[in-house]
PDB file of N, CA and C in Angstrom:
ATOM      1  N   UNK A   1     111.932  84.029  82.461  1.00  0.00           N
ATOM      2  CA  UNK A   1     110.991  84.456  83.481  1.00  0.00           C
ATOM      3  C   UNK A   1     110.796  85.961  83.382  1.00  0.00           C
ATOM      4  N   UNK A   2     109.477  86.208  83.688  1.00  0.00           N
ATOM      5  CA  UNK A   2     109.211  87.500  83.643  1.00  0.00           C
ATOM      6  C   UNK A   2     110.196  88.384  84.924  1.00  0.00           C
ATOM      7  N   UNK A   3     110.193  89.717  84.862  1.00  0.00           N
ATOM      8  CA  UNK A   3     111.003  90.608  85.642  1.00  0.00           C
ATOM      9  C   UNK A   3     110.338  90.671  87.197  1.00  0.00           C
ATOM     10  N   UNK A   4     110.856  91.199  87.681  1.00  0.00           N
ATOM     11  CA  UNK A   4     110.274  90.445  89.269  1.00  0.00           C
ATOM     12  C   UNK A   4     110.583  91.725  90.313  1.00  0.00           C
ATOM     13  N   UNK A   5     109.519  92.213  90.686  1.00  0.00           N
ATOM     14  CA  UNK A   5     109.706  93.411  91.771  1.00  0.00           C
ATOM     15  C   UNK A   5     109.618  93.055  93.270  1.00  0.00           C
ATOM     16  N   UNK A   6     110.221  92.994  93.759  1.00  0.00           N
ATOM     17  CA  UNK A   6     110.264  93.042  95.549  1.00  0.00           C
ATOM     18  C   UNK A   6     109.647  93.846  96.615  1.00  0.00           C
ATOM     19  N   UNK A   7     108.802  93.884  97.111  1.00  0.00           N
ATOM     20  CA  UNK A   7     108.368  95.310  97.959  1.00  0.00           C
ATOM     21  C   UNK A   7     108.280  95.008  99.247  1.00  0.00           C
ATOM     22  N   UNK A   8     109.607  95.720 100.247  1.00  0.00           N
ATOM     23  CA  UNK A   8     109.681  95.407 101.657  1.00  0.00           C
ATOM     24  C   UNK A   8     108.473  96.290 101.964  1.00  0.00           C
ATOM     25  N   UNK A   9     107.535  96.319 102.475  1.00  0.00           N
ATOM     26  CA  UNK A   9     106.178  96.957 103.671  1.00  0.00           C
ATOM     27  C   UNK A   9     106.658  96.591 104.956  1.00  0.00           C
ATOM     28  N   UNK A  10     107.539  95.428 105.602  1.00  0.00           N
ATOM     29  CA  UNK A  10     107.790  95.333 106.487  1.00  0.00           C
ATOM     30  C   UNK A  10     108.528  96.641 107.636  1.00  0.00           C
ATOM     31  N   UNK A  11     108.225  96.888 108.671  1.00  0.00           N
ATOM     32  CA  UNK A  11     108.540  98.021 109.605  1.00  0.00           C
ATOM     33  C   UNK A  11     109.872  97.279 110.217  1.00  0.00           C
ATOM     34  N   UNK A  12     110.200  98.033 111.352  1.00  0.00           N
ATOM     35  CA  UNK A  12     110.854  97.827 112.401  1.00  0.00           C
ATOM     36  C   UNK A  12     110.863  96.950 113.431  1.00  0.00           C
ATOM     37  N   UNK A  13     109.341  96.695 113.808  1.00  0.00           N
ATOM     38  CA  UNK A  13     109.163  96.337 115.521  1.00  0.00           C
ATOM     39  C   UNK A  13     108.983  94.955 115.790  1.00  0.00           C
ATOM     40  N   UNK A  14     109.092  94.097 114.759  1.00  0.00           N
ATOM     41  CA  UNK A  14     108.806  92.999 115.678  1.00  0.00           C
ATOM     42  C   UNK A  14     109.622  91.814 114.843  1.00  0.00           C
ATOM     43  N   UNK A  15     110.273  90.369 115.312  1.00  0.00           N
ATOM     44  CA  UNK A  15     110.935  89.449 115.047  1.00  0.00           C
ATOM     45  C   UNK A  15     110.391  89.169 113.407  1.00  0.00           C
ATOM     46  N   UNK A  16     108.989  88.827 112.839  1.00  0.00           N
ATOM     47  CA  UNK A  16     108.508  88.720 112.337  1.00  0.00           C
ATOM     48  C   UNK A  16     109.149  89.533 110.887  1.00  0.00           C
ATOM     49  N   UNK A  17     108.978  91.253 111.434  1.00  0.00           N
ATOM     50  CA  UNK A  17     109.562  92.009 110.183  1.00  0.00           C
ATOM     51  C   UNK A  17     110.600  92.083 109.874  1.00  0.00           C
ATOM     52  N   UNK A  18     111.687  91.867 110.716  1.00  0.00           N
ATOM     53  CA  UNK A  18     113.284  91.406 110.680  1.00  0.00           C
ATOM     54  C   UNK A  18     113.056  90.266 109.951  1.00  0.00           C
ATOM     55  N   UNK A  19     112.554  89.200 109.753  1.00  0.00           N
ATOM     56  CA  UNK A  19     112.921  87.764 109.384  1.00  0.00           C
ATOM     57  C   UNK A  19     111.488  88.273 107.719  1.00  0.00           C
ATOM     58  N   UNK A  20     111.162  88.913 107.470  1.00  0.00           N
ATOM     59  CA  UNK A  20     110.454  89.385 106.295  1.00  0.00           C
ATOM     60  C   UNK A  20     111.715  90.062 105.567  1.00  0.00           C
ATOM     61  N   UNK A  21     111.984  91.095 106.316  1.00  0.00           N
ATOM     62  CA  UNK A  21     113.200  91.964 105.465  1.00  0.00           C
ATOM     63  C   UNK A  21     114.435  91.298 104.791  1.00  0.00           C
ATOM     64  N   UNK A  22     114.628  90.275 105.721  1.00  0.00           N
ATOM     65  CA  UNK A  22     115.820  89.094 105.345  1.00  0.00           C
ATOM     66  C   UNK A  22     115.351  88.230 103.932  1.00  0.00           C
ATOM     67  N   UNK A  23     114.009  87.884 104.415  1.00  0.00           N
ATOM     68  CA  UNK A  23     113.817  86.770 103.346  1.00  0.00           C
ATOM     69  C   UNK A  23     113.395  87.864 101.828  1.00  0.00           C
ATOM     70  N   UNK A  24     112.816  88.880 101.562  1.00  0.00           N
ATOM     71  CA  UNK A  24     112.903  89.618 101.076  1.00  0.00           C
ATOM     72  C   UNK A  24     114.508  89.968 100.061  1.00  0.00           C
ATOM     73  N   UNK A  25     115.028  90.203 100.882  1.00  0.00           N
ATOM     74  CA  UNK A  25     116.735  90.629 100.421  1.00  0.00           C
ATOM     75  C   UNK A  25     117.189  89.316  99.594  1.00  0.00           C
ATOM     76  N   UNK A  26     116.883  88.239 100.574  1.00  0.00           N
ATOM     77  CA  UNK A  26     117.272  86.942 100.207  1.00  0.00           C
ATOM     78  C   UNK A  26     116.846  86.786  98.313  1.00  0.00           C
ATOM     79  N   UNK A  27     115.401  86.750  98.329  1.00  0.00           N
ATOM     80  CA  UNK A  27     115.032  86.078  97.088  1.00  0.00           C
ATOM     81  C   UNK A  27     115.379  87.413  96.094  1.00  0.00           C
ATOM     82  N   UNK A  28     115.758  88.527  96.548  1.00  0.00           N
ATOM     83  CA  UNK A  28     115.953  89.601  95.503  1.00  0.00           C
ATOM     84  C   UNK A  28     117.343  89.239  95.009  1.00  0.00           C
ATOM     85  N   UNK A  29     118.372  88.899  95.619  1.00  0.00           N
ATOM     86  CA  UNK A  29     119.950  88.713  95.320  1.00  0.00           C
ATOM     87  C   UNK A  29     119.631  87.023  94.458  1.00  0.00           C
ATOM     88  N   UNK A  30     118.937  86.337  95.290  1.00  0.00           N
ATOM     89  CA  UNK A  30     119.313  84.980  94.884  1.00  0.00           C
ATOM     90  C   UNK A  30     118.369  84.855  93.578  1.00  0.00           C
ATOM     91  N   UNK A  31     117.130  85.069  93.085  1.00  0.00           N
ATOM     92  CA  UNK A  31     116.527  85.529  91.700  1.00  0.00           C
ATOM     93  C   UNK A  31     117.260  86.531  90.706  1.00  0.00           C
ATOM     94  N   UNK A  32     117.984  87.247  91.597  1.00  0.00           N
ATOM     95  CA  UNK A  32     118.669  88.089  90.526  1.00  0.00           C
ATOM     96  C   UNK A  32     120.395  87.129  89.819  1.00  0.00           C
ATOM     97  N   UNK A  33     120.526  86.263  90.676  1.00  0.00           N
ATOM     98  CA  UNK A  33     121.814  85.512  90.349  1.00  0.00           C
ATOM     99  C   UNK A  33     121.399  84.218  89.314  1.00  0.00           C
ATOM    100  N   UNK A  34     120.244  83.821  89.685  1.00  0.00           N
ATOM    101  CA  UNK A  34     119.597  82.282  89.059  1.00  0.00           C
ATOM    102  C   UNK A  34     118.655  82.551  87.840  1.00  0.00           C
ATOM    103  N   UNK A  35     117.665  83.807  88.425  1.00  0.00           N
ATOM    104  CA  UNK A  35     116.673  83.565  87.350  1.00  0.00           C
ATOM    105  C   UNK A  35     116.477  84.946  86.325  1.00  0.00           C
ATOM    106  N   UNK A  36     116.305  85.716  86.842  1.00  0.00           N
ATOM    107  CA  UNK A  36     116.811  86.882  85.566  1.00  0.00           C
ATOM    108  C   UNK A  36     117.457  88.113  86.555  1.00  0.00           C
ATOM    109  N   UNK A  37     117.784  89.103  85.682  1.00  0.00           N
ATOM    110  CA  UNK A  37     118.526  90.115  85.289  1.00  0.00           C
ATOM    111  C   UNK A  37     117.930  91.015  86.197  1.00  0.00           C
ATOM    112  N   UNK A  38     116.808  91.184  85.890  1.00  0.00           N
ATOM    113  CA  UNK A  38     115.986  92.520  86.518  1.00  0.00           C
ATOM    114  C   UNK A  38     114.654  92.263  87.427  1.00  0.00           C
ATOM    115  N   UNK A  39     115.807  92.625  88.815  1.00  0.00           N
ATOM    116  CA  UNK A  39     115.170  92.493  89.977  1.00  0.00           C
ATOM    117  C   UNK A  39     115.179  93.537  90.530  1.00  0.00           C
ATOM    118  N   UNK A  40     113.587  94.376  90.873  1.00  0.00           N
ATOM    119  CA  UNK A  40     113.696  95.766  91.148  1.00  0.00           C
ATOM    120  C   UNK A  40     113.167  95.525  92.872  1.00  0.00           C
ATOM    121  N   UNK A  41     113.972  96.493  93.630  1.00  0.00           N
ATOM    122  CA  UNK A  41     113.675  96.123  95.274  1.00  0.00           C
ATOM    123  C   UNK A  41     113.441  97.689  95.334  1.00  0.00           C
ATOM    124  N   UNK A  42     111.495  97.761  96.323  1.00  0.00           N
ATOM    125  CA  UNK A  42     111.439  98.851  96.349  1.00  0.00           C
ATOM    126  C   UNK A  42     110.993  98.513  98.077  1.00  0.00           C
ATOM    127  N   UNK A  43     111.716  99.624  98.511  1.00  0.00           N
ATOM    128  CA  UNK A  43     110.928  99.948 100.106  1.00  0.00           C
ATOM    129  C   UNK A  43     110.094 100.659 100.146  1.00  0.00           C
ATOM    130  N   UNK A  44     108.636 100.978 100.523  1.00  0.00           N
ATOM    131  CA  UNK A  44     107.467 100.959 100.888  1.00  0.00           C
ATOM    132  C   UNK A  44     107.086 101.278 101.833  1.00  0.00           C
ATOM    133  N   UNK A  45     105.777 102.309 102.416  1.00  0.00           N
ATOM    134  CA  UNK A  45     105.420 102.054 103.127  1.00  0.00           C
ATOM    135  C   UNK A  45     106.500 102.360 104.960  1.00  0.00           C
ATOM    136  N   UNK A  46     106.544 101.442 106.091  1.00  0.00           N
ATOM    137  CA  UNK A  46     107.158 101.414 107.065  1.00  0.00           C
ATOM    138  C   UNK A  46     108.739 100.818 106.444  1.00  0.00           C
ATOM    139  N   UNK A  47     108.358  99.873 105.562  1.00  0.00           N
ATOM    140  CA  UNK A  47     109.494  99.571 104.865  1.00  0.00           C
ATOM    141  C   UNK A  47     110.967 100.576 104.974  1.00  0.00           C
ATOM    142  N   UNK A  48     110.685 101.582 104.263  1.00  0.00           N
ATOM    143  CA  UNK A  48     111.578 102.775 104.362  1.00  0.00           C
ATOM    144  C   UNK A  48     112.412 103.184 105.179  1.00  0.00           C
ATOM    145  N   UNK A  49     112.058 102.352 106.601  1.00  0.00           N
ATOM    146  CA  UNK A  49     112.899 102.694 107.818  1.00  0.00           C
ATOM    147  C   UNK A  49     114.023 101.674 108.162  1.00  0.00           C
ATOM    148  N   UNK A  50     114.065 100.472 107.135  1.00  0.00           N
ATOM    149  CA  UNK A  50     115.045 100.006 106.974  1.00  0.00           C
ATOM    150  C   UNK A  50     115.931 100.074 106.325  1.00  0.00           C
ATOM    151  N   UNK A  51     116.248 101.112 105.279  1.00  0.00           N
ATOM    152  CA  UNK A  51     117.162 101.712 104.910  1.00  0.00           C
ATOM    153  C   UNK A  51     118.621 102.719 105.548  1.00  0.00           C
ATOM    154  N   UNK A  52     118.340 103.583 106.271  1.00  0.00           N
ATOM    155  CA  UNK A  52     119.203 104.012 107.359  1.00  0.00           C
ATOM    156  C   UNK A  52     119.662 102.588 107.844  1.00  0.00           C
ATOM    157  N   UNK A  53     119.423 101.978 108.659  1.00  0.00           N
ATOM    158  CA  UNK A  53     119.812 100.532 109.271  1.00  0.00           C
ATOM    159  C   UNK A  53     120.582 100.036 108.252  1.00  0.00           C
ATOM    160  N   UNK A  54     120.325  99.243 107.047  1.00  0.00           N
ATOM    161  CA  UNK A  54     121.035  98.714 106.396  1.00  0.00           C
ATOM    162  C   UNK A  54     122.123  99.468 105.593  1.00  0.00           C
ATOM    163  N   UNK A  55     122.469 100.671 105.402  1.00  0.00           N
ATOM    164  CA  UNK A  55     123.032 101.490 105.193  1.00  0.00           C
ATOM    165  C   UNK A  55     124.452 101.232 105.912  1.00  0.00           C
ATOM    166  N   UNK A  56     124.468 101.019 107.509  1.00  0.00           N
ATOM    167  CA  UNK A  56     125.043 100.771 107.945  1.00  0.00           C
ATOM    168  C   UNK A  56     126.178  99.765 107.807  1.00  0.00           C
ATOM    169  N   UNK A  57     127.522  99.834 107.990  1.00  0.00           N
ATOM    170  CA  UNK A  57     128.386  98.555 106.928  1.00  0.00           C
ATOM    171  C   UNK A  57     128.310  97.218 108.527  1.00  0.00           C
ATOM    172  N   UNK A  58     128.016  97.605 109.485  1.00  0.00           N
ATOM    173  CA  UNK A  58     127.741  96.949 110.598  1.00  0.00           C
ATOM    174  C   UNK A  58     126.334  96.174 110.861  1.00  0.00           C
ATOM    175  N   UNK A  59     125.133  96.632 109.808  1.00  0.00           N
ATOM    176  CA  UNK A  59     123.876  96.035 110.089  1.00  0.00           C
ATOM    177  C   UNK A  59     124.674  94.197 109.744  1.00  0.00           C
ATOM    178  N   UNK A  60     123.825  93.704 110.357  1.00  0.00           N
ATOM    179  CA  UNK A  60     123.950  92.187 110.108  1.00  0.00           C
ATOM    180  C   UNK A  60     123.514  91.747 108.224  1.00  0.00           C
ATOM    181  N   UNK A  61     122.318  92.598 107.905  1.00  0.00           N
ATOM    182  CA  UNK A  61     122.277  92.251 106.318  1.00  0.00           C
ATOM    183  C   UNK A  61     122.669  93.427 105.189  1.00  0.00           C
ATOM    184  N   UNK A  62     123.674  94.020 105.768  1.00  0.00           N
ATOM    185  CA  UNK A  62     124.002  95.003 104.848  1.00  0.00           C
ATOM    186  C   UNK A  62     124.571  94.305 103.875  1.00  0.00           C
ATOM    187  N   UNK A  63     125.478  93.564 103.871  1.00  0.00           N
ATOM    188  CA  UNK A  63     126.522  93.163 102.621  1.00  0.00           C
ATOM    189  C   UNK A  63     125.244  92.506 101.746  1.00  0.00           C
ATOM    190  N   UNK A  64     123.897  91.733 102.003  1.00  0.00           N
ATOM    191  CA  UNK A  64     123.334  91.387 101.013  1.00  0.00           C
ATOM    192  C   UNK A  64     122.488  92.375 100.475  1.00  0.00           C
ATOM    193  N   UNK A  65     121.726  93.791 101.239  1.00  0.00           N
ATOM    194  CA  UNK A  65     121.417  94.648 100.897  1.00  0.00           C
ATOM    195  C   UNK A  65     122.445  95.349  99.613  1.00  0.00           C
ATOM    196  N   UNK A  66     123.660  95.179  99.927  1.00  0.00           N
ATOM    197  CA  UNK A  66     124.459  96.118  98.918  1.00  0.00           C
ATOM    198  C   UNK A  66     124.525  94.823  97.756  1.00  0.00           C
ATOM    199  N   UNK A  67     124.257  93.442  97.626  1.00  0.00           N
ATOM    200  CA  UNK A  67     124.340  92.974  96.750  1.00  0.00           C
ATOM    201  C   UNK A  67     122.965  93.099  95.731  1.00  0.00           C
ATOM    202  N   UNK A  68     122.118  94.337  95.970  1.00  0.00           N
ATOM    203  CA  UNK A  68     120.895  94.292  94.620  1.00  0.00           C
ATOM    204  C   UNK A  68     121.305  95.165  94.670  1.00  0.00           C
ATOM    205  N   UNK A  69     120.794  95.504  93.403  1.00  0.00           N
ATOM    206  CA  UNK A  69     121.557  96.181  92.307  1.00  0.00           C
ATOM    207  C   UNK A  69     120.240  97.650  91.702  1.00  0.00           C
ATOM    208  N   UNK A  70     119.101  97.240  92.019  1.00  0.00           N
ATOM    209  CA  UNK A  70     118.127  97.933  91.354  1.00  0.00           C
ATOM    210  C   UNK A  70     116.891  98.272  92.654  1.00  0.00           C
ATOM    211  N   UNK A  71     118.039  99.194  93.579  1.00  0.00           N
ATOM    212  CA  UNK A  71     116.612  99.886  94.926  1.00  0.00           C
ATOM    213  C   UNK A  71     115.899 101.031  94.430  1.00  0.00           C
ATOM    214  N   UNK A  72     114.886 101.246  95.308  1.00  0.00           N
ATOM    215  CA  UNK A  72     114.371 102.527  94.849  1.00  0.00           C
ATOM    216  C   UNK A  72     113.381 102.269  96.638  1.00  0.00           C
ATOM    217  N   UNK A  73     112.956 103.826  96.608  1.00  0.00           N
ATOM    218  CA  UNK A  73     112.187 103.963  97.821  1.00  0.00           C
ATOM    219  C   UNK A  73     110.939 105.018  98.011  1.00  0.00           C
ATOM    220  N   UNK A  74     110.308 105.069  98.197  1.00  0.00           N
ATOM    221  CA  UNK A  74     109.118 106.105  98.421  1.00  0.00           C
ATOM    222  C   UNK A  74     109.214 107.029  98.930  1.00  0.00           C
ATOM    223  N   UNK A  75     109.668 108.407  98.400  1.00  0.00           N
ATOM    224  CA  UNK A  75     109.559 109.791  98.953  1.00  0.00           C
ATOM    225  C   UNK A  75     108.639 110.388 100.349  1.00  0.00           C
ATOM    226  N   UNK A  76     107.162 109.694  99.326  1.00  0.00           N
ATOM    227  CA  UNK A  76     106.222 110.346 100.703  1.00  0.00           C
ATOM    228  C   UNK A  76     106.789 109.822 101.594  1.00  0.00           C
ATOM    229  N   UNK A  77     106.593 108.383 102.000  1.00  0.00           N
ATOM    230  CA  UNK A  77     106.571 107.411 102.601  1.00  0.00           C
ATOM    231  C   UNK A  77     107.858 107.734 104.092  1.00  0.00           C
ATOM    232  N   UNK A  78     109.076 107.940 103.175  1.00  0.00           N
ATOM    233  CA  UNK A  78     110.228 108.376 103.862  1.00  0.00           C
ATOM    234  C   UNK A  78     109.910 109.730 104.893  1.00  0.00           C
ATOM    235  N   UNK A  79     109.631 110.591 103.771  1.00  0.00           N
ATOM    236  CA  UNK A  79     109.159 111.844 104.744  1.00  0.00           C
ATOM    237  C   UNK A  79     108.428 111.576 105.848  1.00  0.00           C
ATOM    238  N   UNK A  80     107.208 111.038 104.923  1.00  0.00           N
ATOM    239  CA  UNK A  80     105.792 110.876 106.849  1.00  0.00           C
ATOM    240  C   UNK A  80     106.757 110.383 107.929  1.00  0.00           C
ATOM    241  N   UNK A  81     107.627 109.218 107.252  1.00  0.00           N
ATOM    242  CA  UNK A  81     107.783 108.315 108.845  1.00  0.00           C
ATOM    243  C   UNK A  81     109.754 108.736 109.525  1.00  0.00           C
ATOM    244  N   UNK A  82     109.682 110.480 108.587  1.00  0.00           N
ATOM    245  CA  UNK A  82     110.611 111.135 109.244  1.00  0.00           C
ATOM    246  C   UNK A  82     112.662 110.543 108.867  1.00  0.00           C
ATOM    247  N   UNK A  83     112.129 109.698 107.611  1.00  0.00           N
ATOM    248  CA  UNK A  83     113.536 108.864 107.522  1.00  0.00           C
ATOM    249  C   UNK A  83     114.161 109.831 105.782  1.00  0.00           C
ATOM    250  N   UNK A  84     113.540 110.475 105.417  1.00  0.00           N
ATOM    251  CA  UNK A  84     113.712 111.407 104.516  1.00  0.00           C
ATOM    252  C   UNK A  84     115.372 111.816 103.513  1.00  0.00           C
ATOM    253  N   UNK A  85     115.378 112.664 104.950  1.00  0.00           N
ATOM    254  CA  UNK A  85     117.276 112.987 104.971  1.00  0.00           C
ATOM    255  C   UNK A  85     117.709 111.342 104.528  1.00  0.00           C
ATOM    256  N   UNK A  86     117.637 110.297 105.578  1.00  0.00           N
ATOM    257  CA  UNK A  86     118.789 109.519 105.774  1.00  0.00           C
ATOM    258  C   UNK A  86     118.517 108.640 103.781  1.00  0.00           C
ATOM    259  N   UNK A  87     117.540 108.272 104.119  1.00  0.00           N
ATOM    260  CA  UNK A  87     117.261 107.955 102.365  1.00  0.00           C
ATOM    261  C   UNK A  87     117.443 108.281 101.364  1.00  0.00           C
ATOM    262  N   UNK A  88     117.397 109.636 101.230  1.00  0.00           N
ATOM    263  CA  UNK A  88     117.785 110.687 100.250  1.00  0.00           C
ATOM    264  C   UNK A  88     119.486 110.279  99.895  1.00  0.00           C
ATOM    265  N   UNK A  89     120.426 110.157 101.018  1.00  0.00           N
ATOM    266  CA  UNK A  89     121.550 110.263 100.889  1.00  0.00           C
ATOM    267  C   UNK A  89     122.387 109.035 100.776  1.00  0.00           C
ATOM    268  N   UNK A  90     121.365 107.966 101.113  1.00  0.00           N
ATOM    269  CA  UNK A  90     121.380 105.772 100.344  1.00  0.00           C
ATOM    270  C   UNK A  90     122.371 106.370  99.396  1.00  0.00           C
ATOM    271  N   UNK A  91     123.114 105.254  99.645  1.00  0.00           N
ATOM    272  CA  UNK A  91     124.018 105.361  98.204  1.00  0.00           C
ATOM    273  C   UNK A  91     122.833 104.027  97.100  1.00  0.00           C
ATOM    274  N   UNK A  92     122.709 104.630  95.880  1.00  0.00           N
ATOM    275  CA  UNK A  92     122.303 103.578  95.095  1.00  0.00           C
ATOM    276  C   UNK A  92     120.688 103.414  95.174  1.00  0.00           C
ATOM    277  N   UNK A  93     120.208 104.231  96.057  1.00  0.00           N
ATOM    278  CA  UNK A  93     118.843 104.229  95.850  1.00  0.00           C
ATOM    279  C   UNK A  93     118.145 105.276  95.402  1.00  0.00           C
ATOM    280  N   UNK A  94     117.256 104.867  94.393  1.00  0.00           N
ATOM    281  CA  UNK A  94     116.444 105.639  93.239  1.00  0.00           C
ATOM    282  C   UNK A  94     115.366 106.404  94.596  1.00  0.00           C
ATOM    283  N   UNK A  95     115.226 107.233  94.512  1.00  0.00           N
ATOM    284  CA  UNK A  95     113.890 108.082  95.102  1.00  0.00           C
ATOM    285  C   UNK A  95     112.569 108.137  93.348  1.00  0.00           C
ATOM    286  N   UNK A  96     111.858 107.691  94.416  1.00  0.00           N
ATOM    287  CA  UNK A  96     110.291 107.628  93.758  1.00  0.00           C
ATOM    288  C   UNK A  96     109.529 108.917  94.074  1.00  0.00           C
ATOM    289  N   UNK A  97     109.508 109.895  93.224  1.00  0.00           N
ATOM    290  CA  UNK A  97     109.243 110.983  93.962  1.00  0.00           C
ATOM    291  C   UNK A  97     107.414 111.455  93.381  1.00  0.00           C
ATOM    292  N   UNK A  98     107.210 110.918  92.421  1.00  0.00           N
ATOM    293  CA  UNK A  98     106.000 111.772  91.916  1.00  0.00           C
ATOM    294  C   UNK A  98     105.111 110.581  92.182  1.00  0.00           C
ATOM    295  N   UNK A  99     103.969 110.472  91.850  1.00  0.00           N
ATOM    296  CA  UNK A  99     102.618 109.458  91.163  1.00  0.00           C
ATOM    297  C   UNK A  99     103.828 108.956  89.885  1.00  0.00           C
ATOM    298  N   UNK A 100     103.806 109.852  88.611  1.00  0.00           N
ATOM    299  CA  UNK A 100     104.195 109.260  87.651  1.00  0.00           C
ATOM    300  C   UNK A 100     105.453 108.520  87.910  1.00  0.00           C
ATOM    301  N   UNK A 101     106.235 108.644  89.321  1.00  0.00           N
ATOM    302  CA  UNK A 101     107.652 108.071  88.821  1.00  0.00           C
ATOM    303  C   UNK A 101     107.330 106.904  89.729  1.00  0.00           C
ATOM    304  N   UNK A 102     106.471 106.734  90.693  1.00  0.00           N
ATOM    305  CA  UNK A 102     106.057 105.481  91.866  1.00  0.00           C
ATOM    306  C   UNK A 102     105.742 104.172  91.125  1.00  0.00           C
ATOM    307  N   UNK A 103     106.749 103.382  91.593  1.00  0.00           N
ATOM    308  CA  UNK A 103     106.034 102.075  90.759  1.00  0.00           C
ATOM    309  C   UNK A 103     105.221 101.501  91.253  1.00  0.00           C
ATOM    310  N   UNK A 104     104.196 101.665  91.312  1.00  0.00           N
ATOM    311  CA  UNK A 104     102.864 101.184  92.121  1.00  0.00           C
ATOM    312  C   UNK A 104     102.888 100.144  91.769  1.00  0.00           C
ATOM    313  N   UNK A 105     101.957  99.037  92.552  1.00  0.00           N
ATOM    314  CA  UNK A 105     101.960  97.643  92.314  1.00  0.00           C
ATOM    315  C   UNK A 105     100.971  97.629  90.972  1.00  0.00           C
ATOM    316  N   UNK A 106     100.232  98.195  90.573  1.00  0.00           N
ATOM    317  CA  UNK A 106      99.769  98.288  89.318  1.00  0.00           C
ATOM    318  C   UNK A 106     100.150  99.109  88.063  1.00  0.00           C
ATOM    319  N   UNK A 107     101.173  99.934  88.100  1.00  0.00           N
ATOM    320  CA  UNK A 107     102.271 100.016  87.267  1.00  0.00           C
ATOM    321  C   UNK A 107     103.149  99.171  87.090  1.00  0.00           C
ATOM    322  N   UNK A 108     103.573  98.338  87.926  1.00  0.00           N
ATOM    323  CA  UNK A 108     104.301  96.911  87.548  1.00  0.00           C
ATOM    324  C   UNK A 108     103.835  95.608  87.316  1.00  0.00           C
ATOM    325  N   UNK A 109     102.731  95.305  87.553  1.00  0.00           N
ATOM    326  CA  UNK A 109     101.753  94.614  86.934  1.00  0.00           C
ATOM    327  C   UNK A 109     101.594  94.812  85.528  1.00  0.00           C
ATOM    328  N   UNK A 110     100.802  95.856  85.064  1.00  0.00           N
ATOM    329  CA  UNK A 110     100.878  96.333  83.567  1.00  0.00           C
ATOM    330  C   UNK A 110     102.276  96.265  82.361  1.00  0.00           C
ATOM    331  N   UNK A 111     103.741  96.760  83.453  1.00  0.00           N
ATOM    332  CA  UNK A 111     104.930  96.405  83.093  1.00  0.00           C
ATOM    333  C   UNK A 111     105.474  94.948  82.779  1.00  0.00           C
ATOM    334  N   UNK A 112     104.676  94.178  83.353  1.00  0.00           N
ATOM    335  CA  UNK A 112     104.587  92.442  83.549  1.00  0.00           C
ATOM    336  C   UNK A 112     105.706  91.969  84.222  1.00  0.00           C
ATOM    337  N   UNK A 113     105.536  92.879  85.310  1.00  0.00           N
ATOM    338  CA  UNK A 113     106.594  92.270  86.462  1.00  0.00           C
ATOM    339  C   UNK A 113     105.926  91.070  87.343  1.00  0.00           C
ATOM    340  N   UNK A 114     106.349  90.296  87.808  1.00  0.00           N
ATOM    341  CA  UNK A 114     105.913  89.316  88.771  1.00  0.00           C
ATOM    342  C   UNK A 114     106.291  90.458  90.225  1.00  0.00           C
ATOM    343  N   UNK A 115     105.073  90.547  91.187  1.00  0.00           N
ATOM    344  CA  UNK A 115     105.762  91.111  92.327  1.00  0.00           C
ATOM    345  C   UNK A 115     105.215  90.624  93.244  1.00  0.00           C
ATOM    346  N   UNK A 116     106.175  90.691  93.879  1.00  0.00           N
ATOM    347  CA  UNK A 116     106.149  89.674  95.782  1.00  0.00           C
ATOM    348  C   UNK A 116     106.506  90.602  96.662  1.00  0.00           C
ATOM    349  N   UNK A 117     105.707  90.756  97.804  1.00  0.00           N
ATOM    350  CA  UNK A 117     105.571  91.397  98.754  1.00  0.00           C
ATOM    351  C   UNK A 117     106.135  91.007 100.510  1.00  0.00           C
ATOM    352  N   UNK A 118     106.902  91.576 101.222  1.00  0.00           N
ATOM    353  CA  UNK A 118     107.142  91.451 102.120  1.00  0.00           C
ATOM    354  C   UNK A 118     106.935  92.445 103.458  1.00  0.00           C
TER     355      UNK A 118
END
């Protein structure tokens, strides 16, 4: 199977994006155990503000958060929505800092990633 990118967009505020972020985490650990190797999980967008949270060894999905292996997160993204600092200092997460280093959904397309969105 082709390589497979993850992209939480999901925010904070509502039951809906909690149960996105989960199922998200979910198919990133459980594709990365069954179907290939390289499963890249990027936060996005409002996304980004679930990082601080899961960071936490007390969030309810931290232990599966710490089970992928290949995060990365959006610089701007972090900054605008003020989560910057706490991201920066993720253990294990790649900062996306330029155009050239952002894996845009059409940089991973071209890469021939399969990507699914949450």
């Amino acid at each position: 199977m082709a390589d497979v990118a993850i992209i939480i967009m999901a925010g904070l505020e509502t039951e809906a994006d909690h149960a996105r972020l989960y199922n998200g985490l979910d198919a990133a650990v459980s594709l990365s155990e069954s179907v290939t190797d390289n499963v890249r999980l990027v936060f996005d967008g409002a996304g980004v503000r679930w990082i601080p949270q899961l960071e936490d060894p007390d969030h309810e999905f931290h232990s599966l958060y710490r089970e992928v292996a290949d995060i990365a997160a959006c610089e701007d993204c972090a900054r605008n929505l003020g989560v910057a600092d706490e991201v920066g200092e993720a253990e294990g997460v790649r900062i996306l800092r330029t155009r050239d280093d952002y894996t845009s959904v059409i940089s991973l397309v071209r890469d021939d990633y399969e990507v699914i969105t949450y």
